[in-house]
Protein backbone atom coordinates (compact mmCIF):
# COMPACT_ATOMS: atom_id res chain seq x y z
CA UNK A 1 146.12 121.06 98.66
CA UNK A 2 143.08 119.37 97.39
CA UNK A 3 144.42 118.91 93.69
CA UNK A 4 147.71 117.27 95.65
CA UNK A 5 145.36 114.94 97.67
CA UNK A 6 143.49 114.10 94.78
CA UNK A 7 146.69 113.64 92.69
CA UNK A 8 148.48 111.19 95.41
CA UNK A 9 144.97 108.82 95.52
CA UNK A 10 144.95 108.42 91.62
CA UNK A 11 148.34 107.87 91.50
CA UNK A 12 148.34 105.04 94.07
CA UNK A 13 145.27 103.40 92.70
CA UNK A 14 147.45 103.17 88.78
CA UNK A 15 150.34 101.34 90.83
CA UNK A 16 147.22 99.26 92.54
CA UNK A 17 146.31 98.08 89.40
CA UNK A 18 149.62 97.32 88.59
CA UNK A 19 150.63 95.01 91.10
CA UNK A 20 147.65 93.17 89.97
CA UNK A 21 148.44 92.84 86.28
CA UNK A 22 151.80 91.75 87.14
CA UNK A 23 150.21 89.45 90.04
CA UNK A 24 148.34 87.88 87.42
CA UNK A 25 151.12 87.31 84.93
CA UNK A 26 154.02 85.83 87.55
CA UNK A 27 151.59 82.53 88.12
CA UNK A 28 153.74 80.01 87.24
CA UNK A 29 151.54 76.95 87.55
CA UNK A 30 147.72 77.35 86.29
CA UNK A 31 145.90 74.35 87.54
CA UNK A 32 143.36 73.00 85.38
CA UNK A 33 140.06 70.74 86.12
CA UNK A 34 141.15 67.27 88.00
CA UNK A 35 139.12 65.85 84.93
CA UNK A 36 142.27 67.01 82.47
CA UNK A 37 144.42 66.33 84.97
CA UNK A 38 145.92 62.82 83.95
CA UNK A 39 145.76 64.02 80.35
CA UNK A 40 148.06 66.51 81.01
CA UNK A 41 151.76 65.60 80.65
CA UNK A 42 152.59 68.71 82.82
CA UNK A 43 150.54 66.79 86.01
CA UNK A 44 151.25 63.06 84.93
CA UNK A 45 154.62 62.23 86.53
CA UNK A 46 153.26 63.80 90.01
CA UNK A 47 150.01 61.88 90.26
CA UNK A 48 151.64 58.48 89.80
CA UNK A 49 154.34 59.50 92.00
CA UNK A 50 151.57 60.53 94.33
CA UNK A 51 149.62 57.10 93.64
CA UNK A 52 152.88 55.28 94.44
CA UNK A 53 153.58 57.07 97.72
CA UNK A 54 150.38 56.16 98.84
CA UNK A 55 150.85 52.43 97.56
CA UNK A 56 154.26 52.24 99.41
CA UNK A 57 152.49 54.08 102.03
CA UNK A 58 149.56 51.52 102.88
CA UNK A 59 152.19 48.18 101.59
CA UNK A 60 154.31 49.15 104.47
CA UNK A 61 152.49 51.18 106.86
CA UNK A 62 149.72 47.95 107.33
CA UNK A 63 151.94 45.07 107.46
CA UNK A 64 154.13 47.44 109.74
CA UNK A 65 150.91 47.76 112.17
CA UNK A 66 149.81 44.00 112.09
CA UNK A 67 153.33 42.54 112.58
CA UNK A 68 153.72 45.33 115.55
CA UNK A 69 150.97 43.89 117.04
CA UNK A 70 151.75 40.37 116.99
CA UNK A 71 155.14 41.54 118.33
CA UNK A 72 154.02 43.74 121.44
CA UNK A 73 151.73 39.90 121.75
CA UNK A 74 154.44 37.66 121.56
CA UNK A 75 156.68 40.31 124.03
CA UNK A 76 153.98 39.63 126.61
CA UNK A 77 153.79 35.93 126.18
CA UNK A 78 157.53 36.00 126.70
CA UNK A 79 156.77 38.14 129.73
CA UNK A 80 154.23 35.97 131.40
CA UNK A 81 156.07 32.64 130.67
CA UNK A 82 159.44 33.90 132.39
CA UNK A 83 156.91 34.42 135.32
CA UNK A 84 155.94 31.14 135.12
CA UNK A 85 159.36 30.01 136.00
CA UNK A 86 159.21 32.50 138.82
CA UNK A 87 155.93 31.37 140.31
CA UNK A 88 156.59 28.11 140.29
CA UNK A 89 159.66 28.65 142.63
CA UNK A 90 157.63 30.79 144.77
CA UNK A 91 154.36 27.40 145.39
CA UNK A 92 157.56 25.32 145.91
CA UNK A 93 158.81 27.61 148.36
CA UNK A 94 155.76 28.23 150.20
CA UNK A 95 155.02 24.67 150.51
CA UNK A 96 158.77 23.97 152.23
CA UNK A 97 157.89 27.23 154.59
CA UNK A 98 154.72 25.55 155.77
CA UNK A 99 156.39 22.31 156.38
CA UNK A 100 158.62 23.72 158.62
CA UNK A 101 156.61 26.31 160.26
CA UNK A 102 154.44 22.67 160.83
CA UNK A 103 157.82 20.90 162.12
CA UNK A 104 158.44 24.05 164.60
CA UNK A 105 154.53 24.32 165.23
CA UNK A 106 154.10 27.90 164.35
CA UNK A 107 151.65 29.51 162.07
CA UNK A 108 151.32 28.22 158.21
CA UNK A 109 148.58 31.06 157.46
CA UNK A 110 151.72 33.36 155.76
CA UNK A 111 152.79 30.91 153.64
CA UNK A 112 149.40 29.87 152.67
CA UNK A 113 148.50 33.01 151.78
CA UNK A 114 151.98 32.92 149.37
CA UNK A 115 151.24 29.88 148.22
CA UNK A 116 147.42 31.19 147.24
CA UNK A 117 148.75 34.17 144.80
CA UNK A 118 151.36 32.25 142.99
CA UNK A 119 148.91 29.04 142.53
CA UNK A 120 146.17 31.59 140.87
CA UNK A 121 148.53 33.62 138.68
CA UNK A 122 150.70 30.71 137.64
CA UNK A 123 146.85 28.38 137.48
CA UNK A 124 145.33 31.32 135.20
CA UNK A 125 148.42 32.68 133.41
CA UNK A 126 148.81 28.58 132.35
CA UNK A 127 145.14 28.71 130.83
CA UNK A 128 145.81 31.45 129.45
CA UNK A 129 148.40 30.07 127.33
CA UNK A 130 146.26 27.11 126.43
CA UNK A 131 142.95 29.13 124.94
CA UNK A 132 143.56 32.90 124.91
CA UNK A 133 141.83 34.66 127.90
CA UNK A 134 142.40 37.77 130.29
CA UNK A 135 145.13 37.48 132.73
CA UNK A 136 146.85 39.62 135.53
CA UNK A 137 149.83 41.26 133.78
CA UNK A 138 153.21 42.10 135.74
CA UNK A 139 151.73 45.00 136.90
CA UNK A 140 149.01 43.89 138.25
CA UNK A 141 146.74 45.50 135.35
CA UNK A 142 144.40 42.66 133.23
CA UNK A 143 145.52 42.23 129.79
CA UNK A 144 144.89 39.36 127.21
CA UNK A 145 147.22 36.49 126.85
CA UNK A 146 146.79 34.88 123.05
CA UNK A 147 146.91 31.45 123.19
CA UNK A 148 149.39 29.86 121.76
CA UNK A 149 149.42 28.69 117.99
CA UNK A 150 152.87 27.29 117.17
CA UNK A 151 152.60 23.15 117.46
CA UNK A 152 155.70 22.65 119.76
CA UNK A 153 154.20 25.53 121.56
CA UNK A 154 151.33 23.42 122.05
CA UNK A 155 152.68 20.77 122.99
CA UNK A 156 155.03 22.32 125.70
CA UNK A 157 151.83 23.79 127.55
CA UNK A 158 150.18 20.58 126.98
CA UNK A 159 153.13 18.72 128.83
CA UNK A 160 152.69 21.38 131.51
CA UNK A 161 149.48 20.81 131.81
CA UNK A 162 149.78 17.23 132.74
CA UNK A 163 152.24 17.99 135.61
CA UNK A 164 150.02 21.09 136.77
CA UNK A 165 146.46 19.13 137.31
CA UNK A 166 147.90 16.70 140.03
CA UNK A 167 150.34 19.40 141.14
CA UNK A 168 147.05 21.84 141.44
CA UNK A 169 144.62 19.07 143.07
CA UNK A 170 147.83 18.46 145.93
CA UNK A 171 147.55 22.48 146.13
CA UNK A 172 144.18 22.76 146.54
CA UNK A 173 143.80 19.97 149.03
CA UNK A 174 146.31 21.77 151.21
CA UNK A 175 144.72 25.10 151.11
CA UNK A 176 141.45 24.05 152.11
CA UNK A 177 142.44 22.09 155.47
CA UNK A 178 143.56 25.54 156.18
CA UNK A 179 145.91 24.96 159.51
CA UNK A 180 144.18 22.13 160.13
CA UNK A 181 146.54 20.49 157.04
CA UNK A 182 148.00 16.67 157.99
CA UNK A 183 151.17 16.14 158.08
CA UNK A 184 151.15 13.35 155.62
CA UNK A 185 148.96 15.75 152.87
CA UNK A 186 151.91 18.21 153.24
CA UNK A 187 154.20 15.67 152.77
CA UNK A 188 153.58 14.69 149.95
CA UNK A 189 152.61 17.82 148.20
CA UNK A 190 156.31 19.01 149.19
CA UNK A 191 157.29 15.93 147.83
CA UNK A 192 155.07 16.13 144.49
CA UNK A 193 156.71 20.07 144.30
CA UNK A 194 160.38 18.81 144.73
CA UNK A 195 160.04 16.08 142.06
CA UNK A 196 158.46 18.20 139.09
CA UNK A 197 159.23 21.97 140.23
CA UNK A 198 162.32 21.44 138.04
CA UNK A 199 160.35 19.68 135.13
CA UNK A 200 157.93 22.61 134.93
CA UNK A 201 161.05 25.08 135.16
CA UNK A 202 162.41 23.24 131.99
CA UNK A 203 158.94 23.61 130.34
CA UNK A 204 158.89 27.29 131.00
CA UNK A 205 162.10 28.18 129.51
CA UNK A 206 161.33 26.28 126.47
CA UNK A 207 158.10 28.12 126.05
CA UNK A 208 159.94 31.64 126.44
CA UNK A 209 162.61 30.11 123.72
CA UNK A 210 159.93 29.19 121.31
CA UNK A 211 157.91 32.24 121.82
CA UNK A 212 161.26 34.55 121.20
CA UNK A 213 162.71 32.38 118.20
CA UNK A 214 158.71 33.51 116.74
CA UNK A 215 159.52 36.64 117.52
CA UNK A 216 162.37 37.40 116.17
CA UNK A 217 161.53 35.47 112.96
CA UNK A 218 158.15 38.20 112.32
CA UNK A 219 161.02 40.80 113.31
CA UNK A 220 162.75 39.93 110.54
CA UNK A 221 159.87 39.79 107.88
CA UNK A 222 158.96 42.97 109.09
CA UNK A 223 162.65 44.72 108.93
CA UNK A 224 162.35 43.10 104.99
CA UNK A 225 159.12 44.95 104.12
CA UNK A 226 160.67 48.33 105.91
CA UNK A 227 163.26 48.01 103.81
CA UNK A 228 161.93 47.25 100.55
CA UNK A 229 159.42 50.25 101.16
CA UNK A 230 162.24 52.44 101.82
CA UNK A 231 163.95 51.36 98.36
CA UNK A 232 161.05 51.60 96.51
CA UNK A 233 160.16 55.29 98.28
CA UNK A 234 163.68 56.30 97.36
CA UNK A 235 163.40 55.49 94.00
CA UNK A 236 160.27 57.28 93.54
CA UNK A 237 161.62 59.95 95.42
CA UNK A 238 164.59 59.91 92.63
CA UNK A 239 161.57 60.08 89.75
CA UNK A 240 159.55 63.06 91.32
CA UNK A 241 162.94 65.38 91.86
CA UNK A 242 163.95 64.43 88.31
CA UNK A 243 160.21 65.55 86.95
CA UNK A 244 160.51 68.81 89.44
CA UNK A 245 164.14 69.70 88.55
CA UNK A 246 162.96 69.99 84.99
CA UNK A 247 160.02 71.70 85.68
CA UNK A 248 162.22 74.38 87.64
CA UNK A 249 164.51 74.50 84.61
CA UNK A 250 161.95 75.72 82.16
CA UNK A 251 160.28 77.97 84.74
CA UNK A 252 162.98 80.03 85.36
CA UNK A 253 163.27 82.17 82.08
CA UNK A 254 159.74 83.07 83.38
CA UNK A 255 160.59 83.41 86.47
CA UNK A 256 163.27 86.05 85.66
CA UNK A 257 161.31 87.88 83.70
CA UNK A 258 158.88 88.15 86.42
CA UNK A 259 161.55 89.66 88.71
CA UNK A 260 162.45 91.90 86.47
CA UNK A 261 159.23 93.75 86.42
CA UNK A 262 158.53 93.82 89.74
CA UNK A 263 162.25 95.36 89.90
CA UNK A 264 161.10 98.01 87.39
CA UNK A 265 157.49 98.11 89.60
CA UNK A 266 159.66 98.54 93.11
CA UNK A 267 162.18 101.19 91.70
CA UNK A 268 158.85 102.94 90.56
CA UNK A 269 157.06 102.87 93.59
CA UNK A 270 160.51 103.74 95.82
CA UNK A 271 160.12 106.91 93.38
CA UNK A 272 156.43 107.58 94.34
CA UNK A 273 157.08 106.89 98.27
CA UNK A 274 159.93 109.69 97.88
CA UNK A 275 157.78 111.89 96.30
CA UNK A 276 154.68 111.64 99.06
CA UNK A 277 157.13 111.57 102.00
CA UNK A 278 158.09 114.91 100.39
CA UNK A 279 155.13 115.93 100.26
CA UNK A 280 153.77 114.65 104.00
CA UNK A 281 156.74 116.41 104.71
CA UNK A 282 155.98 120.18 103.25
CA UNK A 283 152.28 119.43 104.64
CA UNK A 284 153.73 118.48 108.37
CA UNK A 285 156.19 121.84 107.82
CA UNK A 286 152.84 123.74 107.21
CA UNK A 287 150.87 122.52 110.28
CA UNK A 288 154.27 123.25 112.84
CA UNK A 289 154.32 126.46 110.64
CA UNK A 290 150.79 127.50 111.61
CA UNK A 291 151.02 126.35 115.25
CA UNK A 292 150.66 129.24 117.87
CA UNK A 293 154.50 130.21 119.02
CA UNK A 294 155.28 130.77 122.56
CA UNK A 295 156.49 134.45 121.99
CA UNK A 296 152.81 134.97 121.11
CA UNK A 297 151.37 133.26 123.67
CA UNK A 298 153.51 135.43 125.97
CA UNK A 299 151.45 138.09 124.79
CA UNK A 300 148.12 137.42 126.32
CA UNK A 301 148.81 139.14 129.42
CA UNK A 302 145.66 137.62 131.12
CA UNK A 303 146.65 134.14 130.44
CA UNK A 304 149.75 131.29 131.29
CA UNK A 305 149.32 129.29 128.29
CA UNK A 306 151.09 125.71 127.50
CA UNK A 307 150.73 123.24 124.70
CA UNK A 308 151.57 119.96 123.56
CA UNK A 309 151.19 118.55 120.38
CA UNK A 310 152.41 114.79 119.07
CA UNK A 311 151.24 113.12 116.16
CA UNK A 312 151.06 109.53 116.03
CA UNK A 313 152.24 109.62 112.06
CA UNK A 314 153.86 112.26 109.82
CA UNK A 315 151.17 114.47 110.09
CA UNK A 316 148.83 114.80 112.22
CA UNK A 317 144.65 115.22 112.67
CA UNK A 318 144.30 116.87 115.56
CA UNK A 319 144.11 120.92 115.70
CA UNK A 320 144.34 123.74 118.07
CA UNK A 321 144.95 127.27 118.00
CA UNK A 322 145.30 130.89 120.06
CA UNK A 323 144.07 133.72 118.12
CA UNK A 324 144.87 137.21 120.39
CA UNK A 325 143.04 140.20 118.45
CA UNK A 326 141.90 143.31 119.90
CA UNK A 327 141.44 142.21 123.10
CA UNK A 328 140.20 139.21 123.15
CA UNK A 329 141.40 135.75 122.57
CA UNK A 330 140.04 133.05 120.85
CA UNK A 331 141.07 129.23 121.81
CA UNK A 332 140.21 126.18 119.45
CA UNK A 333 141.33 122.36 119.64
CA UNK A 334 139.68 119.50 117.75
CA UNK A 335 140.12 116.05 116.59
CA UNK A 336 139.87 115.20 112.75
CA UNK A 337 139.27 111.23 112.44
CA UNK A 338 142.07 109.24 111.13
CA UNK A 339 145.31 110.33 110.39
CA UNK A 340 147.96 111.15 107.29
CA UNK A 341 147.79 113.43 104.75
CA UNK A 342 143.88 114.10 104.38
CA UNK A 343 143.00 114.63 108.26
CA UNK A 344 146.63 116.95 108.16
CA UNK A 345 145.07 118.80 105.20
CA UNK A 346 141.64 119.47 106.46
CA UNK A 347 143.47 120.17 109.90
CA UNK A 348 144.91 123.19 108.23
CA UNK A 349 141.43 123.92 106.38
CA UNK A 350 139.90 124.40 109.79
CA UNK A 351 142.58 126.49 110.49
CA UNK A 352 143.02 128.67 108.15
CA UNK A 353 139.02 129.09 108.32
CA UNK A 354 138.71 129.83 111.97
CA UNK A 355 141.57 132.53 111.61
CA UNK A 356 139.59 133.88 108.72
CA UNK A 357 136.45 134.08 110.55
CA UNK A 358 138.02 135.59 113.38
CA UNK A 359 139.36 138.44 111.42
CA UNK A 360 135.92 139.03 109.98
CA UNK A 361 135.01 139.61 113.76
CA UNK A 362 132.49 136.86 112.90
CA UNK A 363 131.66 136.50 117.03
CA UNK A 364 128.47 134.87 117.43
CA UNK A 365 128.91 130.84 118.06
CA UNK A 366 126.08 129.83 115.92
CA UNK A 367 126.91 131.85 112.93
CA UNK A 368 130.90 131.14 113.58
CA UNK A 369 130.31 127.07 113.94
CA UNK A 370 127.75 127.56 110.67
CA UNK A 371 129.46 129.60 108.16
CA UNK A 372 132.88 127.52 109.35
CA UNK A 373 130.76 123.45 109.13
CA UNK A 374 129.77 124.48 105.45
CA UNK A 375 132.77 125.11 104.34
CA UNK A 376 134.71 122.42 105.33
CA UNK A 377 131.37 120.35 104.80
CA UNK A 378 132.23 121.27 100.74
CA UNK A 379 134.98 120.61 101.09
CA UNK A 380 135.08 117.61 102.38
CA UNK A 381 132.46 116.70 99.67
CA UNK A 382 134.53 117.52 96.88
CA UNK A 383 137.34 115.91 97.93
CA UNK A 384 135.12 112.97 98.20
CA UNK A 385 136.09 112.28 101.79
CA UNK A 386 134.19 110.96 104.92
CA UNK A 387 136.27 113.12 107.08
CA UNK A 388 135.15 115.22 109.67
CA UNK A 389 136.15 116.15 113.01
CA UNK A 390 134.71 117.34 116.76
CA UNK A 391 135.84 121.00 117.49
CA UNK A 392 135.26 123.49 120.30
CA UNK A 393 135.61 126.98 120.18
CA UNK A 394 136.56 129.36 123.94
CA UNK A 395 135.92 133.20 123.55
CA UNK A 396 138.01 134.56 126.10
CA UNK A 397 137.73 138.50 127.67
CA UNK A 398 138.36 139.63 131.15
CA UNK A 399 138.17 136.43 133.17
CA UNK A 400 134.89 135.23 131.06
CA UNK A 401 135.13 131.87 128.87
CA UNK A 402 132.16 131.19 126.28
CA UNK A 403 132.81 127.44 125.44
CA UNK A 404 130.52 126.00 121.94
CA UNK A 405 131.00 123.20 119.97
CA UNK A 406 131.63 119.49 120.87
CA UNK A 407 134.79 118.00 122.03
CA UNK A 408 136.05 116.61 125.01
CA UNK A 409 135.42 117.38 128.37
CA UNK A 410 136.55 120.79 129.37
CA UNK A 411 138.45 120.31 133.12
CA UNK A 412 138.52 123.54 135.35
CA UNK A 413 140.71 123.07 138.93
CA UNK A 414 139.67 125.84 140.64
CA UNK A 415 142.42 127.76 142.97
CA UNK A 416 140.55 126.43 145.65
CA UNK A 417 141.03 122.37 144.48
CA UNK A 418 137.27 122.50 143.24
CA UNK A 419 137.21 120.28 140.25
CA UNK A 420 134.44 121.07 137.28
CA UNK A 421 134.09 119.24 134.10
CA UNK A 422 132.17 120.86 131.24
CA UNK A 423 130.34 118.40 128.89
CA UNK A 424 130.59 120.01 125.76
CA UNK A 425 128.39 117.17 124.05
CA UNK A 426 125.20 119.22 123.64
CA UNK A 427 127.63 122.62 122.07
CA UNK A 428 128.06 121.48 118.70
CA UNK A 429 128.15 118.81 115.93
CA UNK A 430 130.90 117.21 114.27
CA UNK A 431 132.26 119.90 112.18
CA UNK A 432 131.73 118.70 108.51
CA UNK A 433 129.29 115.48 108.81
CA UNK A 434 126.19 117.07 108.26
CA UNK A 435 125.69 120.80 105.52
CA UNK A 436 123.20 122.26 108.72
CA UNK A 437 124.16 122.37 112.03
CA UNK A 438 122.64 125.15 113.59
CA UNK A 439 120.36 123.27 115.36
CA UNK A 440 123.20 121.22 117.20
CA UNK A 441 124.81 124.87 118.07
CA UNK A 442 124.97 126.40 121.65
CA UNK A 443 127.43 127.74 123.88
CA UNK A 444 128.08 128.09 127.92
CA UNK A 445 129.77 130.29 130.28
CA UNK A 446 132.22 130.00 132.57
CA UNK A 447 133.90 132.53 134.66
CA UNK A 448 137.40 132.64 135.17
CA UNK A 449 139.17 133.87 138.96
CA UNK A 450 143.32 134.30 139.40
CA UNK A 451 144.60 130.70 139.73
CA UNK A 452 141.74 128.74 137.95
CA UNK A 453 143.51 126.13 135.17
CA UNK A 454 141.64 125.19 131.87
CA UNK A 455 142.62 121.79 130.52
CA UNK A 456 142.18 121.61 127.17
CA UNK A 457 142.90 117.70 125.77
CA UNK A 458 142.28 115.36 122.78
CA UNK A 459 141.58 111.36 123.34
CA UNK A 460 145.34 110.86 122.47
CA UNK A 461 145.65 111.26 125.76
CA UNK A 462 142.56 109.69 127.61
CA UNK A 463 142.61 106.35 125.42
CA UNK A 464 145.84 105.53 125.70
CA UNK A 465 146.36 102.35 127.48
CA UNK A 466 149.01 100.52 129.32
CA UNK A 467 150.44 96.90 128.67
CA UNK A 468 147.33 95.70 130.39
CA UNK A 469 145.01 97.73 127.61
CA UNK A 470 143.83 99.69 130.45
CA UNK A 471 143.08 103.19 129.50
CA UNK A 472 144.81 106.34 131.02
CA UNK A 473 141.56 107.85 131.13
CA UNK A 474 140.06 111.31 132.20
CA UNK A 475 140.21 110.45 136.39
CA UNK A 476 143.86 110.61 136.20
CA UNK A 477 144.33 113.40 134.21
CA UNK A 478 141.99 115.35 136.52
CA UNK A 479 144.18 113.79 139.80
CA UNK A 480 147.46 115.14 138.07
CA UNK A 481 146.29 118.35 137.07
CA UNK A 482 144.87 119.12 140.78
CA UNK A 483 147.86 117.99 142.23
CA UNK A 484 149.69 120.53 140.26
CA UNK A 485 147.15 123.36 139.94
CA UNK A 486 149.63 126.17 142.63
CA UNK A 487 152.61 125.04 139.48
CA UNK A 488 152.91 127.16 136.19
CA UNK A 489 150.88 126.13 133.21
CA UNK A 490 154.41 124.84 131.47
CA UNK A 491 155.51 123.05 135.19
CA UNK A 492 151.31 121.55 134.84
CA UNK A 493 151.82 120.08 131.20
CA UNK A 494 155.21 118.62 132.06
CA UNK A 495 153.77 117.07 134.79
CA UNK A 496 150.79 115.36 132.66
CA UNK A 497 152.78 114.44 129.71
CA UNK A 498 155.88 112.69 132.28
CA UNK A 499 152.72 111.13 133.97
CA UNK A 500 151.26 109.76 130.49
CA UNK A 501 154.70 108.78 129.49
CA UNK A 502 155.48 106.54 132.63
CA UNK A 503 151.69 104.80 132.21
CA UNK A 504 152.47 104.10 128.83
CA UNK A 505 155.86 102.31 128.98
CA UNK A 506 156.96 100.77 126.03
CA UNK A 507 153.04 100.44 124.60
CA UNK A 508 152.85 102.04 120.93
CA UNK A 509 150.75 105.01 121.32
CA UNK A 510 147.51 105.17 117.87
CA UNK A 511 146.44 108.26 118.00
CA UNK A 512 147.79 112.14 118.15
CA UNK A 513 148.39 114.02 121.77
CA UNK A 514 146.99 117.14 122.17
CA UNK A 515 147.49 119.16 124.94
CA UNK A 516 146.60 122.80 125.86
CA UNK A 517 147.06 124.20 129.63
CA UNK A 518 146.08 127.59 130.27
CA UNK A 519 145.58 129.38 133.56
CA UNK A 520 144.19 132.67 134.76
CA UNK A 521 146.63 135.14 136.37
């Protein structure tokens, strides 16, 4: 079994090297130093194709930004002048509604107050225009007006202007009489509003014209540069797949050739993966071979003995065993670490050494756990493994249980419902870690009485978690097993493995089950 372990490894570290050779020779492109780049003929095309790109890139991208700006600019200068209009409407209004309110002797405070917001917006919106400032926006958020730069643009706000500043000073003299406003100061200033409301109305629209014919003449520019960049991308575009669609040309005899030997590699390798599932299959055959079978667990008249046993691969690591000889009975389960083929094979070592050891009438736990560590410890050694595994051994005669070596927990329901829990942590040593461990070697008692159950486990079970990663853990498998302890030791392991089962749900389960129920009749 060794020589086949040792015979799978080498094997598998040939095809290793393999795949690396053939790694090595499928590059297609070898970069060299960015210094030979341009010198290369290979690299040429793409880095002016790449220098282009980013040419076209920051010739469009820039121009694209700027003109953007000026645009989302002259959209709010459109904006605020088509208020214009509207504010002036709404002083002209306000100044009627406070005539009349006058005429019917009722308050003008409403109006005044209308007449206040429209004078400011349409007073600071108008300077705005003139030298470029801060302004209210249409939703009442400040935002900066640009002033505006065109010369009939100019001189549209300048004609406004010269309306505004005796339409303003008529305002403002209104505002500040508060109610106490003359008749004849109203008068006129409703007069004043009548006469040029339309004239500033006309000035207005012209300025939203003149800003939108501005507008729409950057539009264009910038549709012309959008365009041109997309002609000129395109036919660079055209250049680079030209250069690649050669380069693909001459790399495919290489590229087939490539393929072909990783073909050849993969037919070879389906070949070896047949071969060692053949042979994780004989070695899985062997360990179901050498399992205790129920008709000779039957035979232990003293005992109702159930196991369970589910590895998380092919083959398993963990190990137990019931050796009935003369009398008495000898119980074993264990955990090698890891799994596959080498924790199956020294599985079977301990095995076929405890059996031997057994039928030597070797009895004694210290010289049983010894003579047993060294051997697998050499092993182990020559198969130059790091394998070992935690392994406790129960002598078993008349009701009496002598427990040694380290495992799990042992779990005893009593009868009664009493619950004990041996700590087998101070019996033993890791079974092949260490060439000495007598030191590490003791052993307890524990008598048995008609309806006690032994649970016998490996940390398949306690570790495994649900969708939450919460473990299943030792507290539950106690609670199940006491819940069942009156039940048959076959009715006591169904029970546990349904319970496991349901926790688990659909979780994948990493390491091997190991189960082993046996109760005193």
């Amino acid at each position: 079994m060794q020589l086949l372990i040792k015979d799978s490894c080498n094997k598998l570290d040939i095809y290793r090297q393999n795949i690396s050779s053939l790694h090595t020779r499928v590059k297609i492109l070898n970069i060299p130093s960015l210094t030979g780049l341009f010198q290369n003929t290979k690299y040429r095309t793409i880095l002016i194709s790449a220098a282009l790109f980013l040419t076209f890139d920051v010739g469009v991208l820039l121009p694209n930004v700027i003109i953007s700006s000026r645009l989302k600019s002259k959209a709010l200068s459109i904006n605020l002048a088509g208020r214009q209009r509207m504010l002036s409407q709404r002083m002209t209004k306000a100044i009627l509604q406070m005539q009349v309110a006058q005429d019917a002797k009722t308050s003008i405070i409403p109006s005044q107050k209308e007449l206040i917001l429209a004078y400011q917006l349409f007073d600071d919106t108008l300077r705005g225009f003139e030298i470029g400032k801060t302004v209210t926006g249409s939703d009442g958020k400040p935002v900066f007006l640009a002033a505006i730069t065109t010369e009939k643009g100019k001189a549209l706000i300048q004609q406004a202007q010269q309306i505004w500043q005796p339409y303003k000073s008529k305002i403002q003299g209104i505002l500040a009489a508060g109610e106490a406003v003359s008749p004849a100061k109203l008068k006129v200033a409703v007069a004043y509003a009548v006469e040029h409301n339309l004239l500033l109305l006309d000035l207005m629209n012209q300025l939203t014209t003149e800003q939108q014919a501005v507008a729409d003449q950057e539009a264009s520019v910038l549709q012309i540069i959008q365009f041109t960049g997309l002609v000129l991308a395109l036919i660079n575009f055209l250049i680079l797949l030209s250069h690649s669609l050669k380069k693909l040309k001459d790399s495919d005899e290489q590229i087939e050739k490539a393929h072909a030997q990783i073909v050849a590699l993969n037919e070879s390798l389906k070949d070896e993966n047949l071969r060692m599932r053949a042979e994780l299959e004989v070695t899985k055959r062997l360990q179901q071979m050498i399992l205790p079978k129920e008709q000779e667990l039957a035979e232990i008249t003293d005992l109702d003995i159930a196991s369970y046993m589910q590895p998380v691969t092919e083959v398993g690591g963990d190990y137990y065993d019931v050796i009935h000889q003369n009398g008495q009975v000898k119980i074993g389960i264990g955990d090698v670490t890891g799994h596959g083929l080498e924790s199956g094979v020294l599985m079977i070592m301990v095995q076929t050494a405890v059996r031997a050891l057994q039928e030597n009438n070797v009895t004694e736990p210290k010289q049983f756990l010894d003579t047993l560590n060294r051997t697998i410890y050499h092993n182990v050694q020559r198969m130059k493994s790091h394998r070992n595994l935690t392994l406790s051994l129960l002598d078993y005669q008349d009701g009496r249980l002598r427990v040694s070596g380290q495992h799990e927990e042992m779990i005893i329901v009593r009868a009664n419902g009493e619950l004990e829990r041996i700590d087998t942590i101070d019996l033993g040593f890791p079974i092949g870690l260490e060439k000495n461990i007598i030191p590490f070697v003791a052993h307890t008692d524990v008598n048995l009485f008609p309806g006690d159950v032994v649970v016998l486990y490996t940390d398949g079970i306690t570790e495994a978690a649900d969708i939450n990663g919460v473990q299943y853990g030792l507290e539950r498998l106690c609670t199940v097993v006491s819940n069942h302890r009156n039940a048959s030791a076959k009715e006591i392991r169904e029970a546990v493995i349904n319970d496991l089962e349901q926790y688990i749900g659909e979780q994948e389960v990493f390491d091997d089950i190991t189960l082993l129920i046996f109760k005193q009749k």
